[in-house]
PDB file of N, CA and C in Angstrom:
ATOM      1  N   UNK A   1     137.339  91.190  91.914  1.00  0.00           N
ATOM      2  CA  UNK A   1     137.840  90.559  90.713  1.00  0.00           C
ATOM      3  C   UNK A   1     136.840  89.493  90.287  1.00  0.00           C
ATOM      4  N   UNK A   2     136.459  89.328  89.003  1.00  0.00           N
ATOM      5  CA  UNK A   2     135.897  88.630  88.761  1.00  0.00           C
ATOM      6  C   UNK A   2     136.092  87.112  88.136  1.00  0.00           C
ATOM      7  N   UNK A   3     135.630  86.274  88.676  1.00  0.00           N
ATOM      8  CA  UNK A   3     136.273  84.791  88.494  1.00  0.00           C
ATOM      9  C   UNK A   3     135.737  83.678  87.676  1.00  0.00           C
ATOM     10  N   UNK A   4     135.806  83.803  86.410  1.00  0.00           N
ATOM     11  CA  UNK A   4     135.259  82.853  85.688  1.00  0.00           C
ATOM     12  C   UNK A   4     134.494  81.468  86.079  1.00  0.00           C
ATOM     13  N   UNK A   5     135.460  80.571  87.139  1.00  0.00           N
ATOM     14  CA  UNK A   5     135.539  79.452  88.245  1.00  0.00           C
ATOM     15  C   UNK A   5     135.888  80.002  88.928  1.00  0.00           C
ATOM     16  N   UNK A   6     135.434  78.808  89.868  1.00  0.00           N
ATOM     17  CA  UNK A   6     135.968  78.903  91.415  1.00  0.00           C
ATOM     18  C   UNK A   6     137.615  78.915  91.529  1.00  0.00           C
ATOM     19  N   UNK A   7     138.383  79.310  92.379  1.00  0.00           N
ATOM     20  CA  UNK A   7     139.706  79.537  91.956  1.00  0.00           C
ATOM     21  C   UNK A   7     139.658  78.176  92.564  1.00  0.00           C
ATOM     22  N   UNK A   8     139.351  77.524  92.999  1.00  0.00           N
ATOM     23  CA  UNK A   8     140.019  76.071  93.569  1.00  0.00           C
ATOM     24  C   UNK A   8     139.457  75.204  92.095  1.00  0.00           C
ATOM     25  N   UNK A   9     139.052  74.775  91.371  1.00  0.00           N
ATOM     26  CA  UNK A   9     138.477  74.743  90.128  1.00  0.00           C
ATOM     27  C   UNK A   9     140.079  74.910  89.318  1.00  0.00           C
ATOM     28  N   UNK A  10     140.500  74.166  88.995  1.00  0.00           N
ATOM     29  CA  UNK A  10     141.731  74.260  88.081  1.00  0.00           C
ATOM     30  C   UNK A  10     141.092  73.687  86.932  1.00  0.00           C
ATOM     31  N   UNK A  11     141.585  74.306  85.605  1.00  0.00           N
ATOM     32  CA  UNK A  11     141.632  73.933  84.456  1.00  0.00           C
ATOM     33  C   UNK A  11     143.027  72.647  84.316  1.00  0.00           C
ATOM     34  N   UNK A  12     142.555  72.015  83.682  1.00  0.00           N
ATOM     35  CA  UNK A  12     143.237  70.260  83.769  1.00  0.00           C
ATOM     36  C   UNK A  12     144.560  70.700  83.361  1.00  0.00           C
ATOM     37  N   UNK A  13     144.242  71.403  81.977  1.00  0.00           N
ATOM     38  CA  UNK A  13     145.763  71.351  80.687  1.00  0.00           C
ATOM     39  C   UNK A  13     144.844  72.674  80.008  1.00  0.00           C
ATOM     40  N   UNK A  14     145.004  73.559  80.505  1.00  0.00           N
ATOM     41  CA  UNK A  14     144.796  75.129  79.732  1.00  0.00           C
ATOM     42  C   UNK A  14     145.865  75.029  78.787  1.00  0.00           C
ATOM     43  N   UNK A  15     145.108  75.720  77.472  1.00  0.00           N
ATOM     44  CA  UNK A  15     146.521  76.485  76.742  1.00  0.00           C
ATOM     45  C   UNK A  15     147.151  77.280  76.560  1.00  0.00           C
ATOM     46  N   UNK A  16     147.055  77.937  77.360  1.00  0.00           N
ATOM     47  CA  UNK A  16     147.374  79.207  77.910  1.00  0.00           C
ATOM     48  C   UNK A  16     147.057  79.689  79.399  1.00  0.00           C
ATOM     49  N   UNK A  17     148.184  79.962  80.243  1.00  0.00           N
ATOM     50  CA  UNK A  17     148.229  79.999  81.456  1.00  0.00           C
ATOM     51  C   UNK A  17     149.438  81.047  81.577  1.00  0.00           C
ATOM     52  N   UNK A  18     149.218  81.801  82.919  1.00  0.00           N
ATOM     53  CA  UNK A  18     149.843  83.198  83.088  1.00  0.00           C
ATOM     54  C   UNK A  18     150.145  82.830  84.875  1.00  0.00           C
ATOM     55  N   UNK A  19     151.561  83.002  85.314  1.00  0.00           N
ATOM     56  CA  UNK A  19     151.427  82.899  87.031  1.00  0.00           C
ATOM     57  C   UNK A  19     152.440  84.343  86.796  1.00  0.00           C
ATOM     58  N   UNK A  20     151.362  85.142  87.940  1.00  0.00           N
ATOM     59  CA  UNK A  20     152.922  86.259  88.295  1.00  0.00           C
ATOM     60  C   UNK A  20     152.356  85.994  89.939  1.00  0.00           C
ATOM     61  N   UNK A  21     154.068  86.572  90.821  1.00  0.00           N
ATOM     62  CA  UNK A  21     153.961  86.842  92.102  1.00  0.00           C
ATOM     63  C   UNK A  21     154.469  88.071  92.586  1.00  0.00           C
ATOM     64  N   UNK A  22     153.611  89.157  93.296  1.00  0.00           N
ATOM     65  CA  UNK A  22     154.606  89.988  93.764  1.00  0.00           C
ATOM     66  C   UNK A  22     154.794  90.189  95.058  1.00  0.00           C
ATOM     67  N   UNK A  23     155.950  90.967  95.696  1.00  0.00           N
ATOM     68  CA  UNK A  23     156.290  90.645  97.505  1.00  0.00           C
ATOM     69  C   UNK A  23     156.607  92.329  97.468  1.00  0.00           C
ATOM     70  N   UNK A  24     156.026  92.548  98.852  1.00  0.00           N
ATOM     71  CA  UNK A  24     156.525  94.072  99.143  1.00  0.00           C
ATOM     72  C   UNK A  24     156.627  94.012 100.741  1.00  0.00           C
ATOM     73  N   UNK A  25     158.028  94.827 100.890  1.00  0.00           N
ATOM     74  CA  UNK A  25     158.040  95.044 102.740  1.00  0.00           C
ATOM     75  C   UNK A  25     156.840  95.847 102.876  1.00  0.00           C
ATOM     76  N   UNK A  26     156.594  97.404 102.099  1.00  0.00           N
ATOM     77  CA  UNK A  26     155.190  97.587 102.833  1.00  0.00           C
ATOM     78  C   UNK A  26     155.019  98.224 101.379  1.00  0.00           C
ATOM     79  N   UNK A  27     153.540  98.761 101.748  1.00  0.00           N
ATOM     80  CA  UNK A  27     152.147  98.795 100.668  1.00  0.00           C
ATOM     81  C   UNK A  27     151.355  99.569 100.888  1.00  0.00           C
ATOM     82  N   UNK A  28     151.424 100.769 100.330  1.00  0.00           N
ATOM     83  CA  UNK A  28     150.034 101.833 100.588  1.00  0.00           C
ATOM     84  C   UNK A  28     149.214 102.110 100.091  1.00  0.00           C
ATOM     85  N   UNK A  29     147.762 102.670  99.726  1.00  0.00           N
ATOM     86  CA  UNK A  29     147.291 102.737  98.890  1.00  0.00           C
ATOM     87  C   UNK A  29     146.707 104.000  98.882  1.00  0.00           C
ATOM     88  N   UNK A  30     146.624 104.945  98.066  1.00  0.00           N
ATOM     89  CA  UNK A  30     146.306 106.507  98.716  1.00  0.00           C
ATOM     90  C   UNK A  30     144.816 106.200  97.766  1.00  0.00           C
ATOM     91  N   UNK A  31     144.484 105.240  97.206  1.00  0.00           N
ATOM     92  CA  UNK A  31     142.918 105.246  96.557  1.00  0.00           C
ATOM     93  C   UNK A  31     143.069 103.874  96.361  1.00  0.00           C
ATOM     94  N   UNK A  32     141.861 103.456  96.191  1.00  0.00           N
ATOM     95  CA  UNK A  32     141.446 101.765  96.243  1.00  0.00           C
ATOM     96  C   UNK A  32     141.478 101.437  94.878  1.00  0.00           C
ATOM     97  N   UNK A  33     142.600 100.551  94.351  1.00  0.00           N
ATOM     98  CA  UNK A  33     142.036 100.317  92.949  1.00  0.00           C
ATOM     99  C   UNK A  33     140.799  99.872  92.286  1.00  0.00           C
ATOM    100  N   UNK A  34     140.455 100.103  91.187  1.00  0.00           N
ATOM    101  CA  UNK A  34     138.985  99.276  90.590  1.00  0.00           C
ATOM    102  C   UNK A  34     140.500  98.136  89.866  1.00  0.00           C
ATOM    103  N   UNK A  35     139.686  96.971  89.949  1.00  0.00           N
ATOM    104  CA  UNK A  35     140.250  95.706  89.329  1.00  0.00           C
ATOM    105  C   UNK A  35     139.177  95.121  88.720  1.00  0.00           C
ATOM    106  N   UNK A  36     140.268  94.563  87.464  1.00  0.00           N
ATOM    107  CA  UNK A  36     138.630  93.846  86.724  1.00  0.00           C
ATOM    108  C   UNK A  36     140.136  92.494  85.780  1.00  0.00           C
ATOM    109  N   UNK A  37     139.507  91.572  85.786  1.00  0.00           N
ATOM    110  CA  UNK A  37     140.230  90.519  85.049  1.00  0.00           C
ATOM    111  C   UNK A  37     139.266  89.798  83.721  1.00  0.00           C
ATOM    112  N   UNK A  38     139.499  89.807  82.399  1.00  0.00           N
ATOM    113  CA  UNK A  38     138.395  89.234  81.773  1.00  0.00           C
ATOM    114  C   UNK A  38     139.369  88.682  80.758  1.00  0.00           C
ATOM    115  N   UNK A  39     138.537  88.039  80.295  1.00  0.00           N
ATOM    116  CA  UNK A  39     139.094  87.109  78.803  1.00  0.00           C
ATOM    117  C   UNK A  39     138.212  87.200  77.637  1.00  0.00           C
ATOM    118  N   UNK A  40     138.408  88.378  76.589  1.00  0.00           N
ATOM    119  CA  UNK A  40     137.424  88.179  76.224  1.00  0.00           C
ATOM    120  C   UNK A  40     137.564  87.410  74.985  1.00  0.00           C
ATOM    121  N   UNK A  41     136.250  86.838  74.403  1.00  0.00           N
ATOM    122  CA  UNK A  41     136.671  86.111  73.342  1.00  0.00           C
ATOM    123  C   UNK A  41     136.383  84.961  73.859  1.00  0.00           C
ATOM    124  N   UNK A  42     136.491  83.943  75.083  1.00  0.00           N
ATOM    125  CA  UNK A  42     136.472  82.965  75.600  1.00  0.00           C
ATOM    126  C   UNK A  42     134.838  82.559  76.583  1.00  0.00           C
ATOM    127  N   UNK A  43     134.698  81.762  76.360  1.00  0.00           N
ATOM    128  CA  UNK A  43     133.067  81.592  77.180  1.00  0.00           C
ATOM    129  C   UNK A  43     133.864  81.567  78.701  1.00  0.00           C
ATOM    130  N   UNK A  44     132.839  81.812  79.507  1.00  0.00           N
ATOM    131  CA  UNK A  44     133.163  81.854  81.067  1.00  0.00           C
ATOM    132  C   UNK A  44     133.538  80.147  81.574  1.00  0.00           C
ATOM    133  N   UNK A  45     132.957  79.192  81.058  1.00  0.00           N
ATOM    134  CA  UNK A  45     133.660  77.851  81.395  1.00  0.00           C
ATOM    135  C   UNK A  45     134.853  77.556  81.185  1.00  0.00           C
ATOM    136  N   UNK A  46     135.372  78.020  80.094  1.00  0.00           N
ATOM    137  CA  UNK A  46     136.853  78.143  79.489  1.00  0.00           C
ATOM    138  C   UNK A  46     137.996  78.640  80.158  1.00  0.00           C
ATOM    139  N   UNK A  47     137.702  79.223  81.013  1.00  0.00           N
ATOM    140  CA  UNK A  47     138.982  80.533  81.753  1.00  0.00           C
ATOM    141  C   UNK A  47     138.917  80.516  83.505  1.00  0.00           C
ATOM    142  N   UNK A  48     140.290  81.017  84.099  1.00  0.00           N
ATOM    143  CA  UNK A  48     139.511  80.458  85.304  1.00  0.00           C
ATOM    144  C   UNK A  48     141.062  82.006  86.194  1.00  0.00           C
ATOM    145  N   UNK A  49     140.667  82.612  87.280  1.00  0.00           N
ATOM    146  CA  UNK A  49     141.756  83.313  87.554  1.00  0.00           C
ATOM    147  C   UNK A  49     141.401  83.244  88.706  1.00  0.00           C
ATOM    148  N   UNK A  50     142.658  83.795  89.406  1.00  0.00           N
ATOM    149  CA  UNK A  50     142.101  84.115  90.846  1.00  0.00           C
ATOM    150  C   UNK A  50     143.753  84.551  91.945  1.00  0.00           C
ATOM    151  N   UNK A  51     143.669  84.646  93.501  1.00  0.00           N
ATOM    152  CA  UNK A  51     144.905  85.551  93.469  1.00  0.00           C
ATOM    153  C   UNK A  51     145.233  84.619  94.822  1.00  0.00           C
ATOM    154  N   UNK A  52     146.162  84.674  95.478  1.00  0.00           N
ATOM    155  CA  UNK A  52     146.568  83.726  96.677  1.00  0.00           C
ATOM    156  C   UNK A  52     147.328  85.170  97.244  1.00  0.00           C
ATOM    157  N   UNK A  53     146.768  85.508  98.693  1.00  0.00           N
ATOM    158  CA  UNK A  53     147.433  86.832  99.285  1.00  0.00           C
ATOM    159  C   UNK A  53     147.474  86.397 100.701  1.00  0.00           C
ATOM    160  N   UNK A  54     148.705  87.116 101.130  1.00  0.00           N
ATOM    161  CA  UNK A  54     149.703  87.393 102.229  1.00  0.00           C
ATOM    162  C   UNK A  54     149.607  88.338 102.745  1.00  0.00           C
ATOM    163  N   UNK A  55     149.151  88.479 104.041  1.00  0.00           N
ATOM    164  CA  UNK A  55     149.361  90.264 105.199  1.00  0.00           C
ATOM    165  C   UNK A  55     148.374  91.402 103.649  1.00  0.00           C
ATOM    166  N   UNK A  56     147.808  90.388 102.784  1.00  0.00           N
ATOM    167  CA  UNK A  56     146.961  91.474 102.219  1.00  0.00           C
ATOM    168  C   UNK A  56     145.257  91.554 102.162  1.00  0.00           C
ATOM    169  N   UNK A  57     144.494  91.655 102.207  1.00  0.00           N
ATOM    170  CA  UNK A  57     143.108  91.401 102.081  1.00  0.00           C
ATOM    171  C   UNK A  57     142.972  91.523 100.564  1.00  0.00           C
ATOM    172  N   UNK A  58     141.317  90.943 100.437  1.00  0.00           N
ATOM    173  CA  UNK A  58     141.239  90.723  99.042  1.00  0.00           C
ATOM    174  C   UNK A  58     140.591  92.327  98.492  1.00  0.00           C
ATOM    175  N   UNK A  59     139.597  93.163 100.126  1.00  0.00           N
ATOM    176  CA  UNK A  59     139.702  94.516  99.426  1.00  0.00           C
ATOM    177  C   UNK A  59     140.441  95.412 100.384  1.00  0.00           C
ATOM    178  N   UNK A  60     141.505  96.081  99.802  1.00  0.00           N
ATOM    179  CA  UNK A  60     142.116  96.853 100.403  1.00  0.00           C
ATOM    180  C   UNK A  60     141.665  98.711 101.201  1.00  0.00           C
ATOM    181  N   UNK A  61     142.443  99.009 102.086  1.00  0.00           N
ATOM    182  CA  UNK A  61     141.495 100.388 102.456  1.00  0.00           C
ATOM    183  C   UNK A  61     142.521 101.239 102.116  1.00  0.00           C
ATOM    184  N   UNK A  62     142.266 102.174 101.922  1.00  0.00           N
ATOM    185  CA  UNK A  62     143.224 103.777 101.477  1.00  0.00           C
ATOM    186  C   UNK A  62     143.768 103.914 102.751  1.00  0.00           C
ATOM    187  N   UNK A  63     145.281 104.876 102.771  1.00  0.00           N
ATOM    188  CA  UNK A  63     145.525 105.030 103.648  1.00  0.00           C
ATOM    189  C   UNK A  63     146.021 103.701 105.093  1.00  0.00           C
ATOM    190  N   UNK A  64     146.139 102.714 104.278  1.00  0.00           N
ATOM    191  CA  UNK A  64     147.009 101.813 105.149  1.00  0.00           C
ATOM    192  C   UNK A  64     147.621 101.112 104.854  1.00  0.00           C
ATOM    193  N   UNK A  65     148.823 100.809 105.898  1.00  0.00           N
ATOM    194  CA  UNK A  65     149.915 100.540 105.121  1.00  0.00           C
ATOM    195  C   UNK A  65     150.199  99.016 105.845  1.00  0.00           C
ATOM    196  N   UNK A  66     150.478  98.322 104.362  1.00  0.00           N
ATOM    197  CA  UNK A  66     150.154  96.452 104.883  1.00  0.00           C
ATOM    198  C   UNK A  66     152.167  96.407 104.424  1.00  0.00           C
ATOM    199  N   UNK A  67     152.217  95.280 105.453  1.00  0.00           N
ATOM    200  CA  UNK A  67     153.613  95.330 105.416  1.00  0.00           C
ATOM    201  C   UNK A  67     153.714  93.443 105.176  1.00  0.00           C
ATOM    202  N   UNK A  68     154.690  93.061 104.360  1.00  0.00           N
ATOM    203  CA  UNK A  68     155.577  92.277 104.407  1.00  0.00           C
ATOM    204  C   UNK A  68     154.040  91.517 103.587  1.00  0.00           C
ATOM    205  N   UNK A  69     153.741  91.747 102.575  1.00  0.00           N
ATOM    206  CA  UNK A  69     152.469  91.283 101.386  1.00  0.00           C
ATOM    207  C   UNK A  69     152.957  90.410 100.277  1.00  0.00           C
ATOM    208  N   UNK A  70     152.125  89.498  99.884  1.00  0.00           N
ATOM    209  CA  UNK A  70     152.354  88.705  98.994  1.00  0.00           C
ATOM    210  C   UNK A  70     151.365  88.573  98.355  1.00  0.00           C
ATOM    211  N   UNK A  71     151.231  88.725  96.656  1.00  0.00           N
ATOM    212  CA  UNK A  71     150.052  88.231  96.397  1.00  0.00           C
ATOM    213  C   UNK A  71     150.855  87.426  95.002  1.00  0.00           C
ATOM    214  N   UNK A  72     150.307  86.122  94.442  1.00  0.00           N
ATOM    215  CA  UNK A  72     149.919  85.250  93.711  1.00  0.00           C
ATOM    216  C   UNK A  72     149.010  85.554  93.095  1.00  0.00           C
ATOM    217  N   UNK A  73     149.380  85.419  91.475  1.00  0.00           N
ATOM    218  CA  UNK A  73     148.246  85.783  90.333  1.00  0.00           C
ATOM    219  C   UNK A  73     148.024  84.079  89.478  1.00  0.00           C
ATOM    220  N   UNK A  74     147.125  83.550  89.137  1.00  0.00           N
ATOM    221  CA  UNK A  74     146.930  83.063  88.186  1.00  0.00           C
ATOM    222  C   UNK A  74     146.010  82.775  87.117  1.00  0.00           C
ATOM    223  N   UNK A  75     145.687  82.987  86.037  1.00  0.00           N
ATOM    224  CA  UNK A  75     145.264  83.246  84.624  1.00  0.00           C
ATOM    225  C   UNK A  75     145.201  81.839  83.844  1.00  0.00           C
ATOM    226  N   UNK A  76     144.353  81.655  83.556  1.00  0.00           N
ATOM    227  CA  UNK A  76     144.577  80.365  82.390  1.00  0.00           C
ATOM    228  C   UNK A  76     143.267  80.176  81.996  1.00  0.00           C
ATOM    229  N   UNK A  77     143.363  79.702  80.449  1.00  0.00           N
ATOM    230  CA  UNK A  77     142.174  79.483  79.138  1.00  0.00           C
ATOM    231  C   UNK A  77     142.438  78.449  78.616  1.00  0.00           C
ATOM    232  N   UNK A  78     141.046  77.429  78.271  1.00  0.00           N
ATOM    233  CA  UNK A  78     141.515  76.575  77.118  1.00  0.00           C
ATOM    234  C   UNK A  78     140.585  77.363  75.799  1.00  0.00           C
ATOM    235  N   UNK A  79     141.896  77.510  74.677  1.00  0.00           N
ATOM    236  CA  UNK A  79     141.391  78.105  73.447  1.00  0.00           C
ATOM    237  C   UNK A  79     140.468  76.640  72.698  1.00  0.00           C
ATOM    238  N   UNK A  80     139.367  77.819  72.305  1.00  0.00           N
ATOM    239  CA  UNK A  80     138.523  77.067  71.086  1.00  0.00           C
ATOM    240  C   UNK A  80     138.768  77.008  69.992  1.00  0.00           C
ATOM    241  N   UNK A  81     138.639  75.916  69.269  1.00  0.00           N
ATOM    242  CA  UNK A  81     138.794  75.807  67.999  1.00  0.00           C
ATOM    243  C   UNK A  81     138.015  75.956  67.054  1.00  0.00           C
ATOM    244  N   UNK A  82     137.998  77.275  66.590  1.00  0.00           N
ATOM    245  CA  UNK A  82     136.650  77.824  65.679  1.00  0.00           C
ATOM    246  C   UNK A  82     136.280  76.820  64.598  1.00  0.00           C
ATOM    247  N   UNK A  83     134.806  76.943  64.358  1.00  0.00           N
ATOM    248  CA  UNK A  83     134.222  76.173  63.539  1.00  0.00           C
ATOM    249  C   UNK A  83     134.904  76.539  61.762  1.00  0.00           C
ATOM    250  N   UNK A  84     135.060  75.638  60.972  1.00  0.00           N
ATOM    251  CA  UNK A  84     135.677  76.041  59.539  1.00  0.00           C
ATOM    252  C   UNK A  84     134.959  77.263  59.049  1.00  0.00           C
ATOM    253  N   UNK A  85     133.410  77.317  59.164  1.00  0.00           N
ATOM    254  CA  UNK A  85     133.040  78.525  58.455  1.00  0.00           C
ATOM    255  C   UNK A  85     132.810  79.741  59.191  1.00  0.00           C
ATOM    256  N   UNK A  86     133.087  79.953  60.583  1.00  0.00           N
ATOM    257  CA  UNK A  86     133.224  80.663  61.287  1.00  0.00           C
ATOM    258  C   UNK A  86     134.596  81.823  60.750  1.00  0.00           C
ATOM    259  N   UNK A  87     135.857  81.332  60.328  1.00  0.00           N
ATOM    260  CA  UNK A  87     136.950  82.239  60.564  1.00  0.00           C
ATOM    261  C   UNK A  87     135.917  83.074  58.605  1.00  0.00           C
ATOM    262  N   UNK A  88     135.732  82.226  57.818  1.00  0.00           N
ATOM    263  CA  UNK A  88     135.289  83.249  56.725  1.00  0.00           C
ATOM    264  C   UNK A  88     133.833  84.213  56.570  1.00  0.00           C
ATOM    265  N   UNK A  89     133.161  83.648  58.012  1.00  0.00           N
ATOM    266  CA  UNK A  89     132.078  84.681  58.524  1.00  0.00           C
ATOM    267  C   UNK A  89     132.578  86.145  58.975  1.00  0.00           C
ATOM    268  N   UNK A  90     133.662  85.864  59.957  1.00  0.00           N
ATOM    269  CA  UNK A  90     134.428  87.128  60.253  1.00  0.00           C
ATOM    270  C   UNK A  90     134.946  87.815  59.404  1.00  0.00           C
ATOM    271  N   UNK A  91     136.195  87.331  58.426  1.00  0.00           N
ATOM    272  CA  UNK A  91     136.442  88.124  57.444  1.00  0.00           C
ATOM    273  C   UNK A  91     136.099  88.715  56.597  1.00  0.00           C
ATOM    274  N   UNK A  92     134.097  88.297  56.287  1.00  0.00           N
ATOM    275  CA  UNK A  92     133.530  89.173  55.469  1.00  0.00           C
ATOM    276  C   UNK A  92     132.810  90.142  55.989  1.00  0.00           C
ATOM    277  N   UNK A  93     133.060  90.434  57.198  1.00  0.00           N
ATOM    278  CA  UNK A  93     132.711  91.776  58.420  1.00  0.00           C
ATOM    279  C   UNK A  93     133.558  92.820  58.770  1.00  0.00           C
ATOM    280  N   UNK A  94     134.503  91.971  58.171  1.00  0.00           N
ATOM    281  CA  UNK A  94     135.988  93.374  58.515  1.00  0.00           C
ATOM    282  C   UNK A  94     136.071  93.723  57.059  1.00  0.00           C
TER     283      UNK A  94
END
């Protein structure tokens, strides 16, 4: 996964921030997911994610089964405030 910041690196007061958690007695994986996390639209200083895991590793193997897993998601951006002649640069492109 790719991490804008360091996940210990908190954004102060993002304006926009996302927490999910999920818990499973067990967990298999019959193929390894590809994971990818991005923001686009946002410069890489701006955004910051990263995952907090339980009985899980950060890369998982096919074929095994992790029991009693926790993983912690969190997501967060501070939005920019486009320049005035920026939003009528765009609209004469669309």
């Amino acid at each position: 996964m790719k991490r804008s910041r360091k996940q210990s690196d908190p954004l102060e007061r993002p304006d926009v921030e996302l927490t999910a958690e999920v818990k499973s007695r067990k967990l298999r994986f019959e193929k390894v997911p590809e994971t990818e996390v991005r923001f686009p639209g946002y410069a890489e200083d701006e955004s910051v994610s990263g995952t907090e895991r339980k009985n899980l590793p950060e890369e998982v193997e096919e074929d095994v089964t992790y029991r009693n897993s926790r993983i912690r998601y969190r997501g967060a951006a501070e939005l920019s405030v486009p320049e005035p002649g920026d939003l009528r640069q765009r609209s004469d492109k669309e």
